[in-house]
N, C-alpha and C. Protein backbone atom coordinates (compact mmCIF):
# COMPACT_ATOMS: atom_id res chain seq x y z
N UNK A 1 10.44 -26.12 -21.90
CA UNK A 1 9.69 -25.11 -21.17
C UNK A 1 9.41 -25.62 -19.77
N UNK A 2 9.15 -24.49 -18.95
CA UNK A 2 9.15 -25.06 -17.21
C UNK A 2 7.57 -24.35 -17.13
N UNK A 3 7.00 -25.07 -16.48
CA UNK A 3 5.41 -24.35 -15.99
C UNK A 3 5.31 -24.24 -14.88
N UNK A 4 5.29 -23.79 -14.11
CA UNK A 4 4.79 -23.19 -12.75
C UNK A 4 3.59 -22.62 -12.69
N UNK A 5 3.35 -23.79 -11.54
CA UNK A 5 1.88 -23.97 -11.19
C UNK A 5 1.54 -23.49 -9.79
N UNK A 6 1.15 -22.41 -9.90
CA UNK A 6 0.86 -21.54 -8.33
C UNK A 6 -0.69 -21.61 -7.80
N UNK A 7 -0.93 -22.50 -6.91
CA UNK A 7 -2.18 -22.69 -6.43
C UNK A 7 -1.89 -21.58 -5.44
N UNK A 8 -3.60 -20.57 -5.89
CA UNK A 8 -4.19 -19.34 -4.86
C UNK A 8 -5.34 -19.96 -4.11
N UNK A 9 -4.62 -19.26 -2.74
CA UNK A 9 -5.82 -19.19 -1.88
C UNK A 9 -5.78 -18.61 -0.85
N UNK A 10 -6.15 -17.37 -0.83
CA UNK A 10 -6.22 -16.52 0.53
C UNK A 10 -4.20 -16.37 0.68
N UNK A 11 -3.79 -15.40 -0.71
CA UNK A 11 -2.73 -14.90 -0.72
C UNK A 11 -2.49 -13.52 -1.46
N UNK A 12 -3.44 -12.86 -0.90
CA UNK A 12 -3.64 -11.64 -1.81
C UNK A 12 -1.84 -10.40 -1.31
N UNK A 13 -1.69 -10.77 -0.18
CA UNK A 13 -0.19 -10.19 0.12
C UNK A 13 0.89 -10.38 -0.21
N UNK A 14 0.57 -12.01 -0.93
CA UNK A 14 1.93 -12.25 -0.95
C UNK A 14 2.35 -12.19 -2.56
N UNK A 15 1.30 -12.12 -3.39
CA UNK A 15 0.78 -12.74 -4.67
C UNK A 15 1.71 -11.80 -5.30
N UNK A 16 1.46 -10.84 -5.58
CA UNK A 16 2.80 -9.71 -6.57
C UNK A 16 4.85 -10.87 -6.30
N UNK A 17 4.72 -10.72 -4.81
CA UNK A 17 6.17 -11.11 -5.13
C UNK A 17 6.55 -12.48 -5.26
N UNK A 18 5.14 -13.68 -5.12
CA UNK A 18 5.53 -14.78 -5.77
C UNK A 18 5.77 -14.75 -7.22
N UNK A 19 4.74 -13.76 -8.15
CA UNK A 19 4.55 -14.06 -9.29
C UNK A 19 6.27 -13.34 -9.84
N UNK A 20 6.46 -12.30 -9.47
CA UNK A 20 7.53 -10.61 -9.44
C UNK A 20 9.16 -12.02 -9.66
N UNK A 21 8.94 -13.17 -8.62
CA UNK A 21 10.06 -14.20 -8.10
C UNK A 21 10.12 -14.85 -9.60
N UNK A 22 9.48 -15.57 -9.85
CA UNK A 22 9.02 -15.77 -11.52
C UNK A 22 9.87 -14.99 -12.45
N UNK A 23 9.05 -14.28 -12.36
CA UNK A 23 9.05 -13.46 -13.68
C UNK A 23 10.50 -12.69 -13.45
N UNK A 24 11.45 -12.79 -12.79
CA UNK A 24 12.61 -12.40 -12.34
C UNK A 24 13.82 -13.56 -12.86
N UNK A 25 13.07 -14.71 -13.06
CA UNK A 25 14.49 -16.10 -12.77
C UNK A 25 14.75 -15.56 -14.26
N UNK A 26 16.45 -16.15 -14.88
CA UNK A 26 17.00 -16.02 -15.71
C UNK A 26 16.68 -17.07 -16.99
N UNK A 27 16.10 -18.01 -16.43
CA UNK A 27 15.42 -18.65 -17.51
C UNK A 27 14.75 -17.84 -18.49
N UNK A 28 14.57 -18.06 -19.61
CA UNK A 28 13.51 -17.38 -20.15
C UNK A 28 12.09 -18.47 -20.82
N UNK A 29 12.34 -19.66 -20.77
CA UNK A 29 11.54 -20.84 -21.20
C UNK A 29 10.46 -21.25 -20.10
N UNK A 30 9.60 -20.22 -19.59
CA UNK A 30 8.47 -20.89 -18.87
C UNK A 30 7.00 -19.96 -19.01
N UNK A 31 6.08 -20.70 -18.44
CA UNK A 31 5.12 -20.27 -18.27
C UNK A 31 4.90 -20.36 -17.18
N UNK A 32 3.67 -19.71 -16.46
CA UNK A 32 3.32 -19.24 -15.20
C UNK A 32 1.33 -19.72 -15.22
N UNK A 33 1.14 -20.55 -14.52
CA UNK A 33 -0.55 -20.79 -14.27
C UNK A 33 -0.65 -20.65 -13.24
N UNK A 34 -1.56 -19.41 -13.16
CA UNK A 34 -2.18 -19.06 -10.96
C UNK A 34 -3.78 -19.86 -11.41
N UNK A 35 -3.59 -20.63 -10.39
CA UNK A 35 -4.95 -21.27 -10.20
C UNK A 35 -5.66 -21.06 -9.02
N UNK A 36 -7.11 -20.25 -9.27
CA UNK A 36 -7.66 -19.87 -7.93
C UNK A 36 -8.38 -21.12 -7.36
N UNK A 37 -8.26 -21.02 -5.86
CA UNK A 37 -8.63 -22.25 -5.51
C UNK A 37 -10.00 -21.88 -4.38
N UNK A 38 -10.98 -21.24 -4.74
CA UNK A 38 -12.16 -20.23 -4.29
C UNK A 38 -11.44 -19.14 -2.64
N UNK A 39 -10.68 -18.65 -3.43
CA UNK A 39 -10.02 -17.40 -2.19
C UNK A 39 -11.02 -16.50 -2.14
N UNK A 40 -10.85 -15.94 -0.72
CA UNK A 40 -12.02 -15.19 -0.31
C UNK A 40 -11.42 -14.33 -0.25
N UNK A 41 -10.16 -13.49 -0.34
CA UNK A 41 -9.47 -12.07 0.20
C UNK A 41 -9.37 -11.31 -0.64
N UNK A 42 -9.88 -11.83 -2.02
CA UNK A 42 -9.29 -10.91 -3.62
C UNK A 42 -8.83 -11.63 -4.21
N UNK A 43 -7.38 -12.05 -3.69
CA UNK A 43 -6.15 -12.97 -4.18
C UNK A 43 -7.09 -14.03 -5.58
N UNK A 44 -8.28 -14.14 -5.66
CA UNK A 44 -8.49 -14.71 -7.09
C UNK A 44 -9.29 -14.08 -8.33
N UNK A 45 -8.68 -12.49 -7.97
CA UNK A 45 -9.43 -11.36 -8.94
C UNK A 45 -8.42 -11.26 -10.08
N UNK A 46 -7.93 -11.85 -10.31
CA UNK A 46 -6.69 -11.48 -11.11
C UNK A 46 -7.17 -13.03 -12.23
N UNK A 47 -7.43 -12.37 -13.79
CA UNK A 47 -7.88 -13.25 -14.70
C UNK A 47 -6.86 -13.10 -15.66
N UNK A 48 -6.87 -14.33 -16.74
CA UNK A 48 -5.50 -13.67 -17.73
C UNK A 48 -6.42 -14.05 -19.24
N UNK A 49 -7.41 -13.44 -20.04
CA UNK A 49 -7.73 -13.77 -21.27
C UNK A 49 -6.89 -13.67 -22.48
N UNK A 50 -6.88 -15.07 -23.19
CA UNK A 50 -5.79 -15.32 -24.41
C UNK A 50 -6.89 -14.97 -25.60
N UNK A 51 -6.32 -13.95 -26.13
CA UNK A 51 -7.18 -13.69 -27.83
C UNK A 51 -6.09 -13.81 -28.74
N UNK A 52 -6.52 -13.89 -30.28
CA UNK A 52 -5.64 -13.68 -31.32
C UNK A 52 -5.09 -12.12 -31.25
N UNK A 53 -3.86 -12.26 -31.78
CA UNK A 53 -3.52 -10.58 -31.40
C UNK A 53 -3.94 -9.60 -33.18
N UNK A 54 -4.71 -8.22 -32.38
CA UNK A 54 -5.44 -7.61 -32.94
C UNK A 54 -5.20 -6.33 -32.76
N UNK A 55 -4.39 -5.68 -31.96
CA UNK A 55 -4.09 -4.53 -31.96
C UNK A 55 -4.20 -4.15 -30.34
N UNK A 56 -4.00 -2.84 -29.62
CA UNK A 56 -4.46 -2.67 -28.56
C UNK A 56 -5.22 -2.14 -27.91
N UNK A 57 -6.68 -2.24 -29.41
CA UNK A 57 -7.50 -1.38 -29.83
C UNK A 57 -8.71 -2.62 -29.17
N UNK A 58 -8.19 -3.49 -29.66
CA UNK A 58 -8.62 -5.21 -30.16
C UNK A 58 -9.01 -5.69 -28.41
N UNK A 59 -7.90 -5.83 -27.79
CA UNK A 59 -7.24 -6.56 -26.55
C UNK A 59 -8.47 -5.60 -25.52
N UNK A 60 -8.36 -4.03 -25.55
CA UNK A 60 -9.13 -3.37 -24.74
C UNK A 60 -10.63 -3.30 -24.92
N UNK A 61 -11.33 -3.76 -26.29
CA UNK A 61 -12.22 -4.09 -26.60
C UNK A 61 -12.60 -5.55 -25.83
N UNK A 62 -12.01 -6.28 -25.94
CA UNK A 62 -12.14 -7.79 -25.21
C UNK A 62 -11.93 -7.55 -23.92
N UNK A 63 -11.60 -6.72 -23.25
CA UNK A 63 -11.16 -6.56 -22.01
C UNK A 63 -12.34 -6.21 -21.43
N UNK A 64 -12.73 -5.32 -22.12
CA UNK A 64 -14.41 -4.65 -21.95
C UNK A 64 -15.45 -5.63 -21.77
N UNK A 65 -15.44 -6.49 -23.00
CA UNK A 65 -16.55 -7.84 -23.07
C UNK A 65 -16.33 -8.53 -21.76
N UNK A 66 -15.53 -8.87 -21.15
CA UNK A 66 -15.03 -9.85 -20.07
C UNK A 66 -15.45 -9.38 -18.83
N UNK A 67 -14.91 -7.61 -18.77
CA UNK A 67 -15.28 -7.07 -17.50
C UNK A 67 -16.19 -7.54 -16.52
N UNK A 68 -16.56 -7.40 -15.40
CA UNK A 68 -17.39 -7.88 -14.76
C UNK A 68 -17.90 -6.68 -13.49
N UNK A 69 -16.80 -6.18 -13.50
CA UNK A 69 -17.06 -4.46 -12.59
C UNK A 69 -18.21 -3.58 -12.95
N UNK A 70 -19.01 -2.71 -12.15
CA UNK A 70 -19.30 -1.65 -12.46
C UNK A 70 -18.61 -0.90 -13.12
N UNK A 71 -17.76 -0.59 -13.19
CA UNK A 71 -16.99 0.70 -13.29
C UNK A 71 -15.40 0.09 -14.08
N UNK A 72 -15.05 0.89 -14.87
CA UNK A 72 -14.01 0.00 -15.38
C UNK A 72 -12.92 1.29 -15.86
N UNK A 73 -11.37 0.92 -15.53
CA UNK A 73 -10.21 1.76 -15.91
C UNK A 73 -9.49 1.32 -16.55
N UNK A 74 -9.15 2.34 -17.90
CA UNK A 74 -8.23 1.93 -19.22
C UNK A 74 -7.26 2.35 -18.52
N UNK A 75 -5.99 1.70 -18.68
CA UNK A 75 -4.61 2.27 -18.79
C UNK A 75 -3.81 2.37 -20.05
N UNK A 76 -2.70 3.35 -19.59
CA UNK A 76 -1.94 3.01 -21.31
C UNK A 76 -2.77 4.02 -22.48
N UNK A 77 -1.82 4.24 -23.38
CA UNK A 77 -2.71 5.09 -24.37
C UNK A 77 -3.48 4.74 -24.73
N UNK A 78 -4.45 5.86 -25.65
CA UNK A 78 -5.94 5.26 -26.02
C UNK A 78 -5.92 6.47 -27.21
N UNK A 79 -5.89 5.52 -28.41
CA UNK A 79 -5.81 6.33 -29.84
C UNK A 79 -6.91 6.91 -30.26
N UNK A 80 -8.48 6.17 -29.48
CA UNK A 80 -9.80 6.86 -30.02
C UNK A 80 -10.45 7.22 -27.97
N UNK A 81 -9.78 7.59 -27.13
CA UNK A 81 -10.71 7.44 -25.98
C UNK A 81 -12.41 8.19 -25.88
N UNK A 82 -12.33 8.60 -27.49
CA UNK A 82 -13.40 9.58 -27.23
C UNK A 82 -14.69 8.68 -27.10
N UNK A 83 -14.72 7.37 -28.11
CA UNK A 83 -15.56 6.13 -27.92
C UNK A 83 -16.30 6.18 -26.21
N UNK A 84 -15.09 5.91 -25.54
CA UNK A 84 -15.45 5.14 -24.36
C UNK A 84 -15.53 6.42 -23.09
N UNK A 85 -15.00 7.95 -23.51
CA UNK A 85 -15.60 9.21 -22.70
C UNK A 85 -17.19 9.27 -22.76
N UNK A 86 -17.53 9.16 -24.71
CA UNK A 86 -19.11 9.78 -24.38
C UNK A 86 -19.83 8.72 -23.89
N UNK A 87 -19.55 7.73 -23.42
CA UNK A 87 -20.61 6.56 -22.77
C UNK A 87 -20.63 6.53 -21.49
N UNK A 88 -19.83 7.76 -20.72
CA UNK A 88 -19.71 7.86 -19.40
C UNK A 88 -21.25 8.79 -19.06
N UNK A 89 -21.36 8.45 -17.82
CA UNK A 89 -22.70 9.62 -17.00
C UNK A 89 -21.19 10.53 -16.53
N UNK A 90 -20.33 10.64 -16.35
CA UNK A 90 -19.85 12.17 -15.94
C UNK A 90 -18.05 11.99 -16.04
N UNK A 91 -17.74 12.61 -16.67
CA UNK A 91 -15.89 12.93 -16.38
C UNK A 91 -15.31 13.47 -15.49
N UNK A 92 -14.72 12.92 -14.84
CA UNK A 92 -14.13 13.60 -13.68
C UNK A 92 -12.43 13.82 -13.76
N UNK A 93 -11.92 14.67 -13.23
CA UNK A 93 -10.75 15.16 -13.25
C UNK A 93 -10.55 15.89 -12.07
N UNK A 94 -9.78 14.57 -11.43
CA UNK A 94 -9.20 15.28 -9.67
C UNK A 94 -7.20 15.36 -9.55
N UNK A 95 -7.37 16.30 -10.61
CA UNK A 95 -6.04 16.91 -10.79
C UNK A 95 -6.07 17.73 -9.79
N UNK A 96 -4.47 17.81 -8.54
CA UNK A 96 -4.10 18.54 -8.34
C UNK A 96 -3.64 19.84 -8.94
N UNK A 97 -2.88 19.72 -10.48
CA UNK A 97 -2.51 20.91 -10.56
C UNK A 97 -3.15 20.56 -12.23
N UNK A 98 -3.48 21.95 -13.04
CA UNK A 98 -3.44 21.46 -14.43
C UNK A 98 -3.22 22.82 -15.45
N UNK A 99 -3.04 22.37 -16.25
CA UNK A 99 -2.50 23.33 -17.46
C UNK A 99 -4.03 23.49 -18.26
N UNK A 100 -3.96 24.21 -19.40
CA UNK A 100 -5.37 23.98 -19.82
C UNK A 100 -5.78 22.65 -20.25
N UNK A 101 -6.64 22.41 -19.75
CA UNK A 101 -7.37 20.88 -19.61
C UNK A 101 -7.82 20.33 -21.29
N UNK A 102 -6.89 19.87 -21.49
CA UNK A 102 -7.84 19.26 -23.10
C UNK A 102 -8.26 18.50 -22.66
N UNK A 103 -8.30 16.95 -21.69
CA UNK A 103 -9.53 16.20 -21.43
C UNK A 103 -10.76 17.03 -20.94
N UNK A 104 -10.72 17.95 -20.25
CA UNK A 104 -12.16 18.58 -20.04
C UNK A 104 -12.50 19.03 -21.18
N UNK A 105 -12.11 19.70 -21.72
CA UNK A 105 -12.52 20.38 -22.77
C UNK A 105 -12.71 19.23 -24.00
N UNK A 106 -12.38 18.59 -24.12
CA UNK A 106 -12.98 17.27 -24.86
C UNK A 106 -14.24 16.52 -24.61
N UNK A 107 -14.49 16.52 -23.03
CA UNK A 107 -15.51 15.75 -22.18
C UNK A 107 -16.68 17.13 -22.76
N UNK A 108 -16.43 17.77 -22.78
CA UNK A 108 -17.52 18.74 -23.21
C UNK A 108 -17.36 19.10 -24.20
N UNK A 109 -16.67 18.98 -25.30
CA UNK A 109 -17.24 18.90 -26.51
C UNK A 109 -18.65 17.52 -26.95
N UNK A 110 -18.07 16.58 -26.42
CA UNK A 110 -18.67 15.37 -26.16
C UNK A 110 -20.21 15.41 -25.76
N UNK A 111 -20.32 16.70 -24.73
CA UNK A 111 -20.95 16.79 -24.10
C UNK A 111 -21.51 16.22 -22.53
N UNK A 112 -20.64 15.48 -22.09
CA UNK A 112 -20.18 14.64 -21.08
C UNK A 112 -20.16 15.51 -19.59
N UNK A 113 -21.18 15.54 -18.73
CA UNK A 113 -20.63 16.72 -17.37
C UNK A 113 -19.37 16.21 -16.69
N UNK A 114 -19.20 17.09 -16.47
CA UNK A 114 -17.64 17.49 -15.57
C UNK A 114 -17.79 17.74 -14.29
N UNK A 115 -17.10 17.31 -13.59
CA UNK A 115 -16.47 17.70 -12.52
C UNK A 115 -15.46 17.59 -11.95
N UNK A 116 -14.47 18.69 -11.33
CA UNK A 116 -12.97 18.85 -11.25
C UNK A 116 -13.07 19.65 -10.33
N UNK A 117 -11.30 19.71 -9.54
CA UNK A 117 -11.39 19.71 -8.73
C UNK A 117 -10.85 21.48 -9.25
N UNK A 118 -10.66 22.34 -7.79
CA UNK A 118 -10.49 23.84 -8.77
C UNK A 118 -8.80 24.15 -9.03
N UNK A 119 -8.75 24.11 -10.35
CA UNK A 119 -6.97 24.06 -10.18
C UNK A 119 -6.99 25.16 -11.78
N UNK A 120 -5.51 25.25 -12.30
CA UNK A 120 -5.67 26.17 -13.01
C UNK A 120 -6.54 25.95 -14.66
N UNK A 121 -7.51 26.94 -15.16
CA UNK A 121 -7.92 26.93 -16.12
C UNK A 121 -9.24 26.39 -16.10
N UNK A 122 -9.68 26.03 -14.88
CA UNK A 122 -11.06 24.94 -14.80
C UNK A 122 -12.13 26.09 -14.24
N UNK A 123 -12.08 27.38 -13.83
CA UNK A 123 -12.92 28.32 -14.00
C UNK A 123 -13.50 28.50 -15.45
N UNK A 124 -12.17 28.92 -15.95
CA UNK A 124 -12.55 29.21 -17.37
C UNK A 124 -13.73 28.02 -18.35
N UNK A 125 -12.90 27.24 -18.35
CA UNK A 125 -13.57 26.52 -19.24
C UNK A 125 -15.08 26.34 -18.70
N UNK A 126 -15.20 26.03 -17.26
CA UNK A 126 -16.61 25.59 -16.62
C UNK A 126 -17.16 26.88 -16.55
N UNK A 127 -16.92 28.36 -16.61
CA UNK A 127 -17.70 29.33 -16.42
C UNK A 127 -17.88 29.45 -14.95
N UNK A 128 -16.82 29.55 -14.26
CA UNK A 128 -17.02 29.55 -12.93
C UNK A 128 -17.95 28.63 -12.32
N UNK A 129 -18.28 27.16 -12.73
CA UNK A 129 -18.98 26.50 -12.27
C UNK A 129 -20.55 26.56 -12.94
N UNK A 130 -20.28 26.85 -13.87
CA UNK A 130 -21.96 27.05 -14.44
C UNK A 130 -22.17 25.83 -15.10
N UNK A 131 -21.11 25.71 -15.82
CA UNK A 131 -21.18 24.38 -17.17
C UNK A 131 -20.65 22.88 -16.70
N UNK A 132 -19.81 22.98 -15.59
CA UNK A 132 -19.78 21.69 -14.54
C UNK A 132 -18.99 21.88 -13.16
N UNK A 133 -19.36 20.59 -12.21
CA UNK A 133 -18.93 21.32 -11.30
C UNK A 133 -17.44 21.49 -11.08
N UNK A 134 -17.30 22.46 -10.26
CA UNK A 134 -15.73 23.07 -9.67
C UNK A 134 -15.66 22.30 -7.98
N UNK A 135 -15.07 22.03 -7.17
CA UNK A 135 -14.85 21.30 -5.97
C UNK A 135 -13.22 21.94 -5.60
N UNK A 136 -13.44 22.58 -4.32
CA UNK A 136 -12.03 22.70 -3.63
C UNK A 136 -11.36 21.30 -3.63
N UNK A 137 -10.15 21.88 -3.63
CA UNK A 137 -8.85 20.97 -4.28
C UNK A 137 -8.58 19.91 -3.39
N UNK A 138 -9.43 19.22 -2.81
CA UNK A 138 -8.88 18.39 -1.82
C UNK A 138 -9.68 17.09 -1.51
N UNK A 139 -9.68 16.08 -1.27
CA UNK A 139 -10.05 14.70 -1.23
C UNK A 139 -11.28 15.12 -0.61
N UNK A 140 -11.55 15.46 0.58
CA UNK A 140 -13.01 15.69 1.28
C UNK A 140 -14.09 16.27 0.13
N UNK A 141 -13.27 17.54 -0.32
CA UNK A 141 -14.47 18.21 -1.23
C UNK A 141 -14.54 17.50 -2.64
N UNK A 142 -13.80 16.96 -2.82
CA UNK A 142 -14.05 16.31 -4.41
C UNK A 142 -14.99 14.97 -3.85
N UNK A 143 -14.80 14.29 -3.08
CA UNK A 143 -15.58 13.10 -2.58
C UNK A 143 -17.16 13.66 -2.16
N UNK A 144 -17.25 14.90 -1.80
CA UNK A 144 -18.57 15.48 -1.55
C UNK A 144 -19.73 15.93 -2.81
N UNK A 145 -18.45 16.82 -3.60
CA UNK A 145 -18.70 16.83 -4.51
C UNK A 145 -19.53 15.88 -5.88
N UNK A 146 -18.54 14.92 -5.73
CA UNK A 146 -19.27 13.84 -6.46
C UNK A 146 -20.16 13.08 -5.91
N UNK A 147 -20.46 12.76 -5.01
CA UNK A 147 -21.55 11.93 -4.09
C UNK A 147 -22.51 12.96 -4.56
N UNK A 148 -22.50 13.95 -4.83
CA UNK A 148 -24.06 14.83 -4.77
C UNK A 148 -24.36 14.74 -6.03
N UNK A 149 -23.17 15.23 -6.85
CA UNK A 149 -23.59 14.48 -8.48
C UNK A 149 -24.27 13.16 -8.68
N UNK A 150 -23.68 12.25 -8.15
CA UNK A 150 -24.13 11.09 -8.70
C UNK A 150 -25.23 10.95 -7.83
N UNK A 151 -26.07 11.32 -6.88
CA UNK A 151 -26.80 11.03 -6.09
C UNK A 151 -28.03 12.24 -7.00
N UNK A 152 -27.92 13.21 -7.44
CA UNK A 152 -29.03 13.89 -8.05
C UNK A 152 -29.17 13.96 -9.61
N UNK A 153 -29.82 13.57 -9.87
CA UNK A 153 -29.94 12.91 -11.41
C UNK A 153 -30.61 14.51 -11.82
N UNK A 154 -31.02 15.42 -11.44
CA UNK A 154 -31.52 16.84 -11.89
C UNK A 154 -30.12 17.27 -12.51
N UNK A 155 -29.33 17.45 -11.22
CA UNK A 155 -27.93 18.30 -11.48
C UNK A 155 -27.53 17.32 -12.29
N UNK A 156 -27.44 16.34 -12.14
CA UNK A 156 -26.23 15.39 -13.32
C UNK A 156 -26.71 16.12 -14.50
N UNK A 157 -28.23 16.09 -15.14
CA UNK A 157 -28.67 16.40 -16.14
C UNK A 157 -28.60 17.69 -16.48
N UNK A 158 -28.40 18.53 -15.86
CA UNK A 158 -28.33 20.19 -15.95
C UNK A 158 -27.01 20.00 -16.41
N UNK A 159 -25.98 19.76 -15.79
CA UNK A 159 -24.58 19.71 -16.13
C UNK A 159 -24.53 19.02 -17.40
N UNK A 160 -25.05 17.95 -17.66
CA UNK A 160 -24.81 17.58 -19.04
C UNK A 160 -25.22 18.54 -20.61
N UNK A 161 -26.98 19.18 -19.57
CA UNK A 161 -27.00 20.11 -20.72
C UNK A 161 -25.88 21.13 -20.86
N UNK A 162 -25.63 21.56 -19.80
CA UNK A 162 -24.48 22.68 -19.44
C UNK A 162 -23.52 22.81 -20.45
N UNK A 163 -22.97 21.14 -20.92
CA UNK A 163 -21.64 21.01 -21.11
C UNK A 163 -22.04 20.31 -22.90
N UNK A 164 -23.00 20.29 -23.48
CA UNK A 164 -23.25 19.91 -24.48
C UNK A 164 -23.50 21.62 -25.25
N UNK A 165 -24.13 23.03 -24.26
CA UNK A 165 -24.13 23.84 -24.80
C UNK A 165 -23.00 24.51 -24.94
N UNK A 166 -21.45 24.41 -23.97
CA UNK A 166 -20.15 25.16 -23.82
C UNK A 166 -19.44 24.40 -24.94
N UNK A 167 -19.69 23.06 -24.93
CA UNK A 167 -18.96 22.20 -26.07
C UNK A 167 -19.34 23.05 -27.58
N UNK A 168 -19.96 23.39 -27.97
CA UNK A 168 -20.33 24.12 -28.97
C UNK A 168 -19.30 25.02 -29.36
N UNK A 169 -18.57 25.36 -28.01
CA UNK A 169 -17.56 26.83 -28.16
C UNK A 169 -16.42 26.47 -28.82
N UNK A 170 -16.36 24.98 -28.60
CA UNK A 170 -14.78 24.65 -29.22
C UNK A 170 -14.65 23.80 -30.29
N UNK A 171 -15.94 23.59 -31.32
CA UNK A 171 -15.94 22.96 -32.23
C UNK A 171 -15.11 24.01 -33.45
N UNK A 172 -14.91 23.53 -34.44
CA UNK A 172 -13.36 23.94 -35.64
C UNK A 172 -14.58 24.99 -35.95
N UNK A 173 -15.81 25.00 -36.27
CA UNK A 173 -17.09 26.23 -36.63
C UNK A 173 -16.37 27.22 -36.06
N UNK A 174 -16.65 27.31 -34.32
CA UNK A 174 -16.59 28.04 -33.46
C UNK A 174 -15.19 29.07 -33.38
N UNK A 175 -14.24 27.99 -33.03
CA UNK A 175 -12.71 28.54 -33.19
C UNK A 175 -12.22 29.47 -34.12
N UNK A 176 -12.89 28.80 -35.16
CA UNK A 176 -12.29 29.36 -36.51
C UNK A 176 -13.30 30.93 -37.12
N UNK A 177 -14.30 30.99 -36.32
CA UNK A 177 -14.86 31.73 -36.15
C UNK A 177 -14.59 33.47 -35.49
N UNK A 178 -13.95 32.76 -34.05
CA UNK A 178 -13.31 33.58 -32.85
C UNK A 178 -11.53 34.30 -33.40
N UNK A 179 -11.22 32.70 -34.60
CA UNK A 179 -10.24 33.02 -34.64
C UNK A 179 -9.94 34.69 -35.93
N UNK A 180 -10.86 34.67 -36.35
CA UNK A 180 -11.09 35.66 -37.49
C UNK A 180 -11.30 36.91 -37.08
N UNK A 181 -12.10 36.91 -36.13
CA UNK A 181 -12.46 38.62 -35.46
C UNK A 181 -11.13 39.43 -35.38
């Protein structure tokens, strides 16, 4: 086995295509250790935790414990995401374009407020903005949008009731209900 030992420090530009150079050679017998050496540019945000393997149920659970962010993004599928939706203060969805929204409509079954940006089907489900907010389709207004959410804890809370009473509409009761008439 070959180890390559990449001392970081204040290489946050270059860092993808040293590692990319690596992980490219035809060898297949090595390992790779980035050692941060206190970089100030980022270049030592990048951590690598070794667990027993457990699923990728397991790995994103530990990923969680480790975190250190405010704010944290799953990638990759997610077999239960409903866990880690209802622990949010608000769902957001800044889709340009959308079909009918099953993540919204999930986030509010949940009961979770919403806010999206206005694209197709997001009247409906929000009630023209009654049950969460709606924001013109564009970076300025969705960024406005949410700054006022998260800045007024009234509206956050109105919207949550909002969206805990519309969630009601799409439980198997409800459907199966609508679906009979």
């Amino acid at each position: 086995m070959i180890s390559v030992i990449i001392p970081v420090y204040n290489v946050i530009h270059n860092l993808d295509e040293c590692v990319q150079s690596i992980v490219g050679q035809t060898c297949q017998d090595w390992e790779c250790v980035l050692v941060d050496d206190g970089s100030t540019d980022g270049s030592g945000r990048i951590r690598v935790i070794h667990k027993e393997n457990g699923g990728v149920s397991s790995a994103r659970n530990k990923g969680m414990e480790e975190a250190k962010g405010d704010y944290v993004k799953l990638l990759g599928f997610h077999t239960n995401p409903y866990k880690y939706i209802v622990q949010g203060d608000l769902f957001v969805c800044s889709s340009r374009s959308e079909g009918y929204s099953t993540a919204v409509t999930e986030a509010l079954v949940l009961g979770v407020p919403v806010i999206t940006t206005d694209c197709s089907g997001m009247a409906e489900l929000l009630k023209d903005g009654e049950c969460g907010m709606i924001t013109e389709n564009d970076d300025e207004a969705f960024y406005e949008g949410l700054k006022s959410l998260l800045n007024d804890a009234a509206m956050l809370e109105y919207y949550r009731e909002k969206a805990v009473e519309r969630g009601k509409d799409f439980t198997i009761e409800s459907l199966s209900v609508a679906l009979q008439m």
